[in-house]
Protein backbone atom coordinates (compact mmCIF):
# COMPACT_ATOMS: atom_id res chain seq x y z
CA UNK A 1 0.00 0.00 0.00
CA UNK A 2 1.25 3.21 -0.72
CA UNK A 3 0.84 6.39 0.53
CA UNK A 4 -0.92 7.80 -2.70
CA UNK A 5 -3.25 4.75 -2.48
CA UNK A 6 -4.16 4.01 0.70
CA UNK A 7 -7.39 3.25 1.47
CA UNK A 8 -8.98 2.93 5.18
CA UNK A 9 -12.21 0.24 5.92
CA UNK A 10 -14.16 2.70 7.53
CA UNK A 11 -16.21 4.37 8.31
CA UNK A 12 -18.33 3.23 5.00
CA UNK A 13 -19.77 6.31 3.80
CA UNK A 14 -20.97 9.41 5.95
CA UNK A 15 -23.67 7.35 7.89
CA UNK A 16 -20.71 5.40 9.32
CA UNK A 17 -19.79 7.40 11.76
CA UNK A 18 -17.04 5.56 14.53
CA UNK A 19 -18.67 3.56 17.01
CA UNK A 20 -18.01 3.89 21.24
CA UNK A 21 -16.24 0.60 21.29
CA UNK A 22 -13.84 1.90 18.32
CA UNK A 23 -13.04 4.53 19.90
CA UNK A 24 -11.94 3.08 23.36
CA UNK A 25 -9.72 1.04 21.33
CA UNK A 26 -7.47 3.90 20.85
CA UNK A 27 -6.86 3.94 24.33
CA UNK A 28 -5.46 0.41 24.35
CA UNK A 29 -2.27 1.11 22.84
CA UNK A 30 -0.24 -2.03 23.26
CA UNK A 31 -3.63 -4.79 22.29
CA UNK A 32 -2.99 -6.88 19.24
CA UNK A 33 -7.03 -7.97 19.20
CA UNK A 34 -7.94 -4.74 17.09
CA UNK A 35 -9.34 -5.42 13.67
CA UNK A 36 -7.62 -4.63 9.97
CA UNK A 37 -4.36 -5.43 11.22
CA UNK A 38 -2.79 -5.05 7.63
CA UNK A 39 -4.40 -1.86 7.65
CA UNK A 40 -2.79 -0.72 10.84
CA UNK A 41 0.85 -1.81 9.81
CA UNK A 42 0.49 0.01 6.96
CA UNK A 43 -0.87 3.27 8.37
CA UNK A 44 2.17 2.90 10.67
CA UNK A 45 4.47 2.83 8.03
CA UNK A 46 2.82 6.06 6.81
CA UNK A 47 3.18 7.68 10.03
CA UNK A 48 6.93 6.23 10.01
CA UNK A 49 7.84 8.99 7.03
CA UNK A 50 5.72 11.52 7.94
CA UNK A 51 6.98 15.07 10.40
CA UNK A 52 4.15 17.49 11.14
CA UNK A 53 4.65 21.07 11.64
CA UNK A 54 3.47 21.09 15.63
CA UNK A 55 3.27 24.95 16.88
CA UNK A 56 7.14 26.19 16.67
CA UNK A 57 8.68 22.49 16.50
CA UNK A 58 8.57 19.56 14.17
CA UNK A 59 6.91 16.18 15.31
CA UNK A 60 8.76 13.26 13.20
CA UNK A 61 6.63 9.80 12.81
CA UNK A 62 9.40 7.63 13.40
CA UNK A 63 10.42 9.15 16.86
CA UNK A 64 6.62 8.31 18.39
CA UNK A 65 7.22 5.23 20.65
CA UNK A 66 5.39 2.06 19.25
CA UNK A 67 2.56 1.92 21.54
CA UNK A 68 1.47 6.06 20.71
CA UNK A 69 1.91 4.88 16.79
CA UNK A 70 -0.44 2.20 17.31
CA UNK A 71 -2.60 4.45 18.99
CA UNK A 72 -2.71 6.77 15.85
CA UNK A 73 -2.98 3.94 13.54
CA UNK A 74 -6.34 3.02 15.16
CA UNK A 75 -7.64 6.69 15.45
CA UNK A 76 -6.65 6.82 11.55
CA UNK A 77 -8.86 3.51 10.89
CA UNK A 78 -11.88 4.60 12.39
CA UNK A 79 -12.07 7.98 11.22
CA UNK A 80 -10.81 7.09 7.48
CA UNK A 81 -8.34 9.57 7.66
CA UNK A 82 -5.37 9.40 5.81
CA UNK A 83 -2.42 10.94 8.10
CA UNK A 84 -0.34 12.08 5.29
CA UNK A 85 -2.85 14.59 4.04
CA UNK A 86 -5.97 15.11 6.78
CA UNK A 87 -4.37 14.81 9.77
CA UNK A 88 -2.59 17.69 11.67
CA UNK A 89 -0.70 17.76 15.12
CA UNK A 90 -2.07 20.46 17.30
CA UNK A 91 -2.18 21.02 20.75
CA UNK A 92 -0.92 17.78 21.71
CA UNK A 93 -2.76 15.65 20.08
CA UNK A 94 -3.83 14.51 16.36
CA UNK A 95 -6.01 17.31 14.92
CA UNK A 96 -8.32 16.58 11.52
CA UNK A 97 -7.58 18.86 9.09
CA UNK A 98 -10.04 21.15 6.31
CA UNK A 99 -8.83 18.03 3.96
CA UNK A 100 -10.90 15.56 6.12
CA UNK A 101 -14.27 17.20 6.18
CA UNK A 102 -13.53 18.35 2.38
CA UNK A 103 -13.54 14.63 1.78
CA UNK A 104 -16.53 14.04 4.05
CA UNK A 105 -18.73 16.85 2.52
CA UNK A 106 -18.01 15.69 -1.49
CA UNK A 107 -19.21 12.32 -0.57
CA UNK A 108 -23.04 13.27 0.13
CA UNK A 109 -24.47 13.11 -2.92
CA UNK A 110 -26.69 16.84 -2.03
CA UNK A 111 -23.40 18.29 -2.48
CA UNK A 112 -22.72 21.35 -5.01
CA UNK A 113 -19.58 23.29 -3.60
CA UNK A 114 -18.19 25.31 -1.07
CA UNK A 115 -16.23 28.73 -0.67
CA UNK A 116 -14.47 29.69 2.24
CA UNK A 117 -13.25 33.67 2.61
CA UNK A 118 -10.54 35.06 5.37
CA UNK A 119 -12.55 38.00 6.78
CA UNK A 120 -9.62 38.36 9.25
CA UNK A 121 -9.36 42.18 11.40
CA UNK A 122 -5.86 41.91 9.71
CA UNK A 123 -7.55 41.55 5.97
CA UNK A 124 -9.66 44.63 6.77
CA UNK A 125 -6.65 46.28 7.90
CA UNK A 126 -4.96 45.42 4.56
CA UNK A 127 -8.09 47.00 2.67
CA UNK A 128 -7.97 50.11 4.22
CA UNK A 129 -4.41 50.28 3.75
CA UNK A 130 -4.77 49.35 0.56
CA UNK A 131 -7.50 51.75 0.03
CA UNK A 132 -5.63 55.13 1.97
CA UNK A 133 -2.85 54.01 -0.81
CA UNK A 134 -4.78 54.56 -3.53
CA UNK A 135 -6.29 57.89 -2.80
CA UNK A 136 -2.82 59.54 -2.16
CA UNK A 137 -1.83 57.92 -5.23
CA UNK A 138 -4.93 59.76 -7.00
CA UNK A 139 -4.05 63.03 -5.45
CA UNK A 140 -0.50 63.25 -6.90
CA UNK A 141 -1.55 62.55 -10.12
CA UNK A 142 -5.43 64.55 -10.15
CA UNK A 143 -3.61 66.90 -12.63
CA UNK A 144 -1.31 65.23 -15.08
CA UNK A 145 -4.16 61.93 -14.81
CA UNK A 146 -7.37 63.52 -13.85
CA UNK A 147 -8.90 59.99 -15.73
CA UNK A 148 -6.29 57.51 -13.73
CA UNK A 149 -6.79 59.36 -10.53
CA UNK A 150 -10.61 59.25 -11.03
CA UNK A 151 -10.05 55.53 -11.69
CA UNK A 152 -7.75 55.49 -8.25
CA UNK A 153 -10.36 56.70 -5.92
CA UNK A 154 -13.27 54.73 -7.40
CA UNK A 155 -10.80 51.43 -6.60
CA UNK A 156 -10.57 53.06 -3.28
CA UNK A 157 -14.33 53.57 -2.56
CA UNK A 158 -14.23 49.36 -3.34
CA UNK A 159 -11.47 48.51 -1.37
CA UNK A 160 -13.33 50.59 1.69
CA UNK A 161 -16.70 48.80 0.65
CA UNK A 162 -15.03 45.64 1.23
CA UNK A 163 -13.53 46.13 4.38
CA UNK A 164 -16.81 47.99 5.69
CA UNK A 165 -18.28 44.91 4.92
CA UNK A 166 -16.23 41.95 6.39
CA UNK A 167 -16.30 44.24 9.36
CA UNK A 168 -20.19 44.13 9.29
CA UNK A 169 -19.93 40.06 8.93
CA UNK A 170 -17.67 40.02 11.91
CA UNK A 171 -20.08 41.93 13.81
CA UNK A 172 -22.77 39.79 12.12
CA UNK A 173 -21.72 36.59 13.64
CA UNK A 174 -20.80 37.79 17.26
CA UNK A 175 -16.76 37.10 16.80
CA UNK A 176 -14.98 38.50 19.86
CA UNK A 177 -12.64 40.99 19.45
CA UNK A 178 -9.67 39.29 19.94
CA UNK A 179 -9.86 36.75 17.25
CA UNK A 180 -6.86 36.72 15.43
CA UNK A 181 -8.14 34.98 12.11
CA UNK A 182 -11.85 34.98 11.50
CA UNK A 183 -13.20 32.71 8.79
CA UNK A 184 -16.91 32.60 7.01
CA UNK A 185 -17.97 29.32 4.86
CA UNK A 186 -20.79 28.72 2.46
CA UNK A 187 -22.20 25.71 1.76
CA UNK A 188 -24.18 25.23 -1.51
CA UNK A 189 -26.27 21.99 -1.46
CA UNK A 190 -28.93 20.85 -3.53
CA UNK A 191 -32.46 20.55 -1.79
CA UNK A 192 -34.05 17.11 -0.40
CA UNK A 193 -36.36 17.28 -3.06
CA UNK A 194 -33.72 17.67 -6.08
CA UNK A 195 -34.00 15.44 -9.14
CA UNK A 196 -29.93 14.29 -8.58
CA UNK A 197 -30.32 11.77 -11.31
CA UNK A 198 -31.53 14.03 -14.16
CA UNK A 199 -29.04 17.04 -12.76
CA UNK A 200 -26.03 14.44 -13.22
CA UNK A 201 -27.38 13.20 -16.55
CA UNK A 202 -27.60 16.41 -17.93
CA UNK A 203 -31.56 16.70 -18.79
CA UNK A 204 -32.08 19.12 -16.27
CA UNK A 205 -29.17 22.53 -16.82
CA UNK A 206 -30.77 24.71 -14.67
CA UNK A 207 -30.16 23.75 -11.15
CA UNK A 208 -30.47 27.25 -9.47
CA UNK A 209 -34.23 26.44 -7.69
CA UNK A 210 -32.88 23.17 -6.20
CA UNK A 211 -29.98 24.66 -4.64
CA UNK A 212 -29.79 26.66 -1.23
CA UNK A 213 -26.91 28.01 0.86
CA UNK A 214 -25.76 27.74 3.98
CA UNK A 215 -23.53 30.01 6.00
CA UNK A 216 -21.44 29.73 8.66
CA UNK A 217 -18.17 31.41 10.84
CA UNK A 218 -15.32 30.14 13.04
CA UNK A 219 -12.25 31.46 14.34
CA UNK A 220 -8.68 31.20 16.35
CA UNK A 221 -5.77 32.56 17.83
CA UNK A 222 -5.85 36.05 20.47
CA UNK A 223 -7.81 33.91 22.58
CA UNK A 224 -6.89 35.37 26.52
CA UNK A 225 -4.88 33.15 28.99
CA UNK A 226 -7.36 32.12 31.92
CA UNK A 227 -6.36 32.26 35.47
CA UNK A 228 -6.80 29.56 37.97
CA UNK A 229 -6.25 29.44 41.61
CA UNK A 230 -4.80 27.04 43.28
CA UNK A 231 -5.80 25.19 46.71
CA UNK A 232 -3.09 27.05 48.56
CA UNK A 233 -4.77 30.01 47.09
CA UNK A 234 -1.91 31.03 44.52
CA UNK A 235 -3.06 31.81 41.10
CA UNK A 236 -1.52 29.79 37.52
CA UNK A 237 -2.22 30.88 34.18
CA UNK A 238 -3.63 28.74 31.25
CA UNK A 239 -4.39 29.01 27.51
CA UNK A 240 -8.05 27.39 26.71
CA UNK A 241 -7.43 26.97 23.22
CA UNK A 242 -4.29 25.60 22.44
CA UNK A 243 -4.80 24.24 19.38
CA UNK A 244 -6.04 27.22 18.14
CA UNK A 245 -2.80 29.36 19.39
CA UNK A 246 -0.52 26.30 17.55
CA UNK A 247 -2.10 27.28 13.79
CA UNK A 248 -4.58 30.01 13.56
CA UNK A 249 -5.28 30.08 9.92
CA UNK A 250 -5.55 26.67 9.76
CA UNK A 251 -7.81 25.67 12.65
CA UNK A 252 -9.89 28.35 11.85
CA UNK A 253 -10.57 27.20 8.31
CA UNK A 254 -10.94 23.80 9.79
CA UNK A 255 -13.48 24.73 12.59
CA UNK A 256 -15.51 26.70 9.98
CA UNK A 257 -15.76 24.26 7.75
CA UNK A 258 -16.55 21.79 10.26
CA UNK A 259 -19.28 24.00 11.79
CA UNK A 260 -20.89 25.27 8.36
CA UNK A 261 -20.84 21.16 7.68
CA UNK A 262 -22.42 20.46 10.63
CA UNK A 263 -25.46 23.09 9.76
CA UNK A 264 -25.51 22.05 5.91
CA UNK A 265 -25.73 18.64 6.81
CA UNK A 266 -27.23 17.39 10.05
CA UNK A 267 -28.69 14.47 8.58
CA UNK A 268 -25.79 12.64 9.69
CA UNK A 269 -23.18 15.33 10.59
CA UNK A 270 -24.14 16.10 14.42
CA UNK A 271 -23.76 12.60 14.91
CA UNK A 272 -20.60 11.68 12.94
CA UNK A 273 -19.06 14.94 14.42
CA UNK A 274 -19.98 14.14 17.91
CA UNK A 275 -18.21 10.70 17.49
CA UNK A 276 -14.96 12.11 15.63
CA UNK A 277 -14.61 14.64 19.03
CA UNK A 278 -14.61 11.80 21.32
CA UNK A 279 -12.04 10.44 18.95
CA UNK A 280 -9.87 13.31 18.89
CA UNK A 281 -10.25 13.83 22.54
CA UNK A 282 -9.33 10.09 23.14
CA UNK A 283 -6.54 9.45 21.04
CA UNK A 284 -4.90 13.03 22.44
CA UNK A 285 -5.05 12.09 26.10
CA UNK A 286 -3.04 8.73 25.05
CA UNK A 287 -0.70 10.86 22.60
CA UNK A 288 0.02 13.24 24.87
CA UNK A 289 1.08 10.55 28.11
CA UNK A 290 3.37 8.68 25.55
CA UNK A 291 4.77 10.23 22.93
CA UNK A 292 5.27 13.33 25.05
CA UNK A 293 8.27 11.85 26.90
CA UNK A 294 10.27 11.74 23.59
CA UNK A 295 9.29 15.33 22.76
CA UNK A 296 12.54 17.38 22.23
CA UNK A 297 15.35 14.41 22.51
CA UNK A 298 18.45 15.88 21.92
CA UNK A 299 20.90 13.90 19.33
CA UNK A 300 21.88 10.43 20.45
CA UNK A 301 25.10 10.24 21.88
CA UNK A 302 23.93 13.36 23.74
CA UNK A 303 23.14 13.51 27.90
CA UNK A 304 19.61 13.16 27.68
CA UNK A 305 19.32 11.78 24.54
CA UNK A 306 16.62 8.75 24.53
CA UNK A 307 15.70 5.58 22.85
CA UNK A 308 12.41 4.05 22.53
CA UNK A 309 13.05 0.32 21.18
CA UNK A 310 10.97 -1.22 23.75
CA UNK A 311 8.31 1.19 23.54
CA UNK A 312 9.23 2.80 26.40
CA UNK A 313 11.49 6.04 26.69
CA UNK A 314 15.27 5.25 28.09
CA UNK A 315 18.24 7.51 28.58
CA UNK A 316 20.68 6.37 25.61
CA UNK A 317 23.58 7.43 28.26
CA UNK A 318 23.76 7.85 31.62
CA UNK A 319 26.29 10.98 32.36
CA UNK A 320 24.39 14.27 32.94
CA UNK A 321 21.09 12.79 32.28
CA UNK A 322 17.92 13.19 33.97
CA UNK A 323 14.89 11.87 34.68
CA UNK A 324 12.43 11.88 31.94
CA UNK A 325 9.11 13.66 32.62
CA UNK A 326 5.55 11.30 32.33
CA UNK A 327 4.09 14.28 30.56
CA UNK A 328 4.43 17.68 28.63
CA UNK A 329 6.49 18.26 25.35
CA UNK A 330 3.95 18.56 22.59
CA UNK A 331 0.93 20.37 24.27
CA UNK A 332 3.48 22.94 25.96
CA UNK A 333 2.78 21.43 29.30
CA UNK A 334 6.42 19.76 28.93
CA UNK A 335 7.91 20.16 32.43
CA UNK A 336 11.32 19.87 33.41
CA UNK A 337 12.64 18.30 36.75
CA UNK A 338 12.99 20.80 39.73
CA UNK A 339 16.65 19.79 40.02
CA UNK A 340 18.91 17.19 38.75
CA UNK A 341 19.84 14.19 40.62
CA UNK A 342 22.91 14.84 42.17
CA UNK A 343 26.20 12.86 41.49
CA UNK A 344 27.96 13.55 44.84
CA UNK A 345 28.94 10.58 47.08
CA UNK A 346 26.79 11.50 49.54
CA UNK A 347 23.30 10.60 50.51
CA UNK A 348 21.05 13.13 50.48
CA UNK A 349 17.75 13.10 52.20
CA UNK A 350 14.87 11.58 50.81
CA UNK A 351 11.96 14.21 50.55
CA UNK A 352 9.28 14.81 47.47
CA UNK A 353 10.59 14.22 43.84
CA UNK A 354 8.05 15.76 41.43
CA UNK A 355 8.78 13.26 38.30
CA UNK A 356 8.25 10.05 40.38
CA UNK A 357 4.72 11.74 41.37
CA UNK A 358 4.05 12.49 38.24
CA UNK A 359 4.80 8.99 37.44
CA UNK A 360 2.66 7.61 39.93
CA UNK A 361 -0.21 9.96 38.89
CA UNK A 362 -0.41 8.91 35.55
CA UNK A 363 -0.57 5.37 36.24
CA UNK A 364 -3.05 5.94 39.16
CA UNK A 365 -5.17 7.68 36.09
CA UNK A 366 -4.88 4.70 33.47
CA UNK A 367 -6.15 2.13 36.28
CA UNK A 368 -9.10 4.96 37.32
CA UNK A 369 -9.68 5.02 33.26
CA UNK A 370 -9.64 8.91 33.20
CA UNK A 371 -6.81 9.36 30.60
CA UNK A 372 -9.13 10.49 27.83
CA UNK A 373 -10.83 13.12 30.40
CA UNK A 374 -7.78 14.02 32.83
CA UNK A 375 -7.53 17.38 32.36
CA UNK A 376 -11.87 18.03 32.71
CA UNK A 377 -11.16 15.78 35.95
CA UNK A 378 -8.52 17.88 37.29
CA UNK A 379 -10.58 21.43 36.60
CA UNK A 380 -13.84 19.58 38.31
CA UNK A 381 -11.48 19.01 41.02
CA UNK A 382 -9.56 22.08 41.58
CA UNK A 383 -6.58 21.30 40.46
CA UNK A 384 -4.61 23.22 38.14
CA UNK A 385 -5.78 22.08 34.09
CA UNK A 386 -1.77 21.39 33.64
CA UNK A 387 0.69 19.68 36.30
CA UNK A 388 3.38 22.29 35.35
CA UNK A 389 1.41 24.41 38.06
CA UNK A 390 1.09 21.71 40.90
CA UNK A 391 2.30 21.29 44.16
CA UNK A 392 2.97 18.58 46.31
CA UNK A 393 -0.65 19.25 48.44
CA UNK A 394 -2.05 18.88 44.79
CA UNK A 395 -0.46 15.66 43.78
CA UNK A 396 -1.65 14.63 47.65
CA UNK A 397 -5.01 15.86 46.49
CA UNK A 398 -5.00 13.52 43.11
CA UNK A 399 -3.74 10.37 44.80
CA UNK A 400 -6.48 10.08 47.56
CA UNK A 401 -9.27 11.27 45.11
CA UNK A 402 -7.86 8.81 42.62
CA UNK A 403 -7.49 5.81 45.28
CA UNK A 404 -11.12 6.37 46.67
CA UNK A 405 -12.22 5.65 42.62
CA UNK A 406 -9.72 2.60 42.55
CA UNK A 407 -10.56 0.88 45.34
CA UNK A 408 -14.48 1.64 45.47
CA UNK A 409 -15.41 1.43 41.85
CA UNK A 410 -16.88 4.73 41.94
CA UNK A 411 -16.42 8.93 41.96
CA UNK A 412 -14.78 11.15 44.16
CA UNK A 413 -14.84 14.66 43.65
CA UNK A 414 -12.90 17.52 45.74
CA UNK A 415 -14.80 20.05 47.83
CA UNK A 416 -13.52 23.41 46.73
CA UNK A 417 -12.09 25.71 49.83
CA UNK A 418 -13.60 29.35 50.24
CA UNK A 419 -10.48 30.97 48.74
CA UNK A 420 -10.31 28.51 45.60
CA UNK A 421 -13.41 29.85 44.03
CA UNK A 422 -12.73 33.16 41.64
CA UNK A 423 -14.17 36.45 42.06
């Protein structure tokens, strides 16, 4: 199979959309009972030659461990995307791209066409600009042109039109001010109603009174960091919308698209849409607690240069190396140890080491089954949404609400002290 070529089993057409049980397959990284097992091998292989552009740094395929390639491998089955073209790392985690619901959307048979347009405070900008430019150009040449510079300021009066205009969509559609890149799609699709067969043959030209529109907006990037207070009553800061910070442009096209889809379809696109977000959110939580261990390996040979042969992340030497973190890298939660481990001859005291927490935490969460929803359970819990920001009072916290769901089969939740709740 090649990369070109490669053709998923599912889902079958847009009805299909992935199932519950599929989708807590991705969380079992390391079984060998999942179906299409050709299928998988050779989406790995894909994923073997493949880097993604993640944020500021470059993801490469080959340097995920085994078990987070797997993981892919299955989210790529039952979404039938192809990673080489409609999949996108974002915020930590596998992200489908404007390819994948391009695909989706030309497969209903309703389907006429789509336009997307950038209507962007920074494309205004550029109109205006554009616009002051050519009315200073008019008045320098009003009397050796009086015809060009006529010409000039009618361009002008267009370029002001437009901008007047995206402003009024922006306005239109409630985006909030600080939305970096703003993005409108519209949907042409024929009616229920529409004689498809005679359209496609040719017999009928004029398709106009079947077709309708549908329109729709999205956005990213500008999006405030959030404050959060601690237990201790100290305050951390958090961005909501990392995926959007990572790519702008491209999530917003992507969200648009996905949201105008949604509307234009609904048929079978709330569904299928619900189903690929508990994908997305699924197969991140496990991408993010593997592969982020590997994030940012310096050259091997190097003193914390790693290895992942068995599927697990080792130190390739042992001089000046440290212990690697359970989680971060990726998602820009990648945390560093508090201090080194010493080399000295002498035995230092034994008090609390943050990674071997972290450790413990992370495995306490796969045997609660709250990997996919960790960082919801954390917030519900008032605990800082990334570990970067906790304490030792907060891991404390974690482990006893954690053992009581364990041990009892059941929930525990955190009663929030007076000074934890925001004003």
């Amino acid at each position: 199979m090649t990369e070109a070529t490669a053709t998923l089993p599912v889902p079958a057409g847009l009805q299909r959309a992935p199932t519950d049980s599929e989708i807590e397959a991705i969380k079992k990284q390391g079984s060998q009972m999942i179906a299409y097992k050709d299928t998988l091998r050779d989406i790995e292989r894909m994923i073997d030659g493949k880097e993604w552009k993640a944020g500021s740094s470059v993801v490469k395929g080959d340097s995920l461990s085994p078990a987070t390639k797997h993981a892919f491998a299955v989210f790529c089955t039952i979404t039938g995307a192809n990673p080489i073209t409609q999949v996108d790392i974002l915020g930590g985690g596998p992200y489908l791209n404007a390819e994948y619901w391009k695909d989706k959307i030309n497969i209903d048979p309703h389907h006429y066409n789509f336009v997307q347009r950038d209507i962007s405070p920074s494309v205004e900008e550029g109109l205006r600009a554009r616009a002051k430019e050519l009315r200073d150009l008019a008045v320098e040449i009003k009397d050796a042109n009086p015809a060009k510079a006529a010409e000039l300021r009618a361009n002008a009066i267009d370029k002001d039109d437009e901008a007047n205009e995206i402003r009024e969509l922006r306005i239109g559609y409630s985006v909030p001010e600080w939305a970096q890149v703003v993005v409108e799609t519209t949907i042409r699709r024929f009616i229920k109603i529409a004689p498809l067969e005679k359209i496609q043959s040719g017999e009928i030209t004029v398709i106009e009174p079947y077709l309708i529109q549908v329109k729709g907006c999205n956005w990213a990037g500008g999006r405030p960091i959030q404050k959060g207070k601690r237990r201790d009553g100290s305050f951390y800061e958090y961005q909501p919308d990392p995926v959007g910070e990572a790519e702008p442009a491209k999530t917003a096209f992507t969200r648009s698209l996905r949201r105008t889809a949604n509307m234009a379809y609904s048929a079978w696109a709330n569904d299928f849409n619900a189903q690929i977000e508990k994908a997305e959110k699924a197969i991140a939580a496990e991408f993010e607690i593997i592969s982020e261990e590997s994030d940012g390996a310096p050259a091997p040979g190097e003193p914390q240069a790693i290895h992942t042969g068995n599927g697990e992340p080792e130190a390739a030497t042992e001089e000046g190396a440290v212990d690697l973190p359970e989680a971060g890298g990726i998602s820009g939660e990648q945390e560093e140890p508090e201090t080194a481990p010493s080399h000295s001859s002498e035995e230092e005291p034994v008090g609390f080491d943050v990674n071997d927490a972290r450790k413990k935490y992370f495995a306490m969460l796969r045997e609660a089954n709250l990997t996919a929803d960790r960082k919801n359970w954390q917030v519900e819990n008032y605990l800082p949404e990334s570990t970067t920001e906790w304490t030792e009072d907060d891991y404390e916290t974690a482990f006893g609400l954690l053992e009581a769901i364990i041990n009892n089969g059941g929930s525990a939740k955190a009663e929030p002290a007076q000074q934890d709740l925001l004003p």
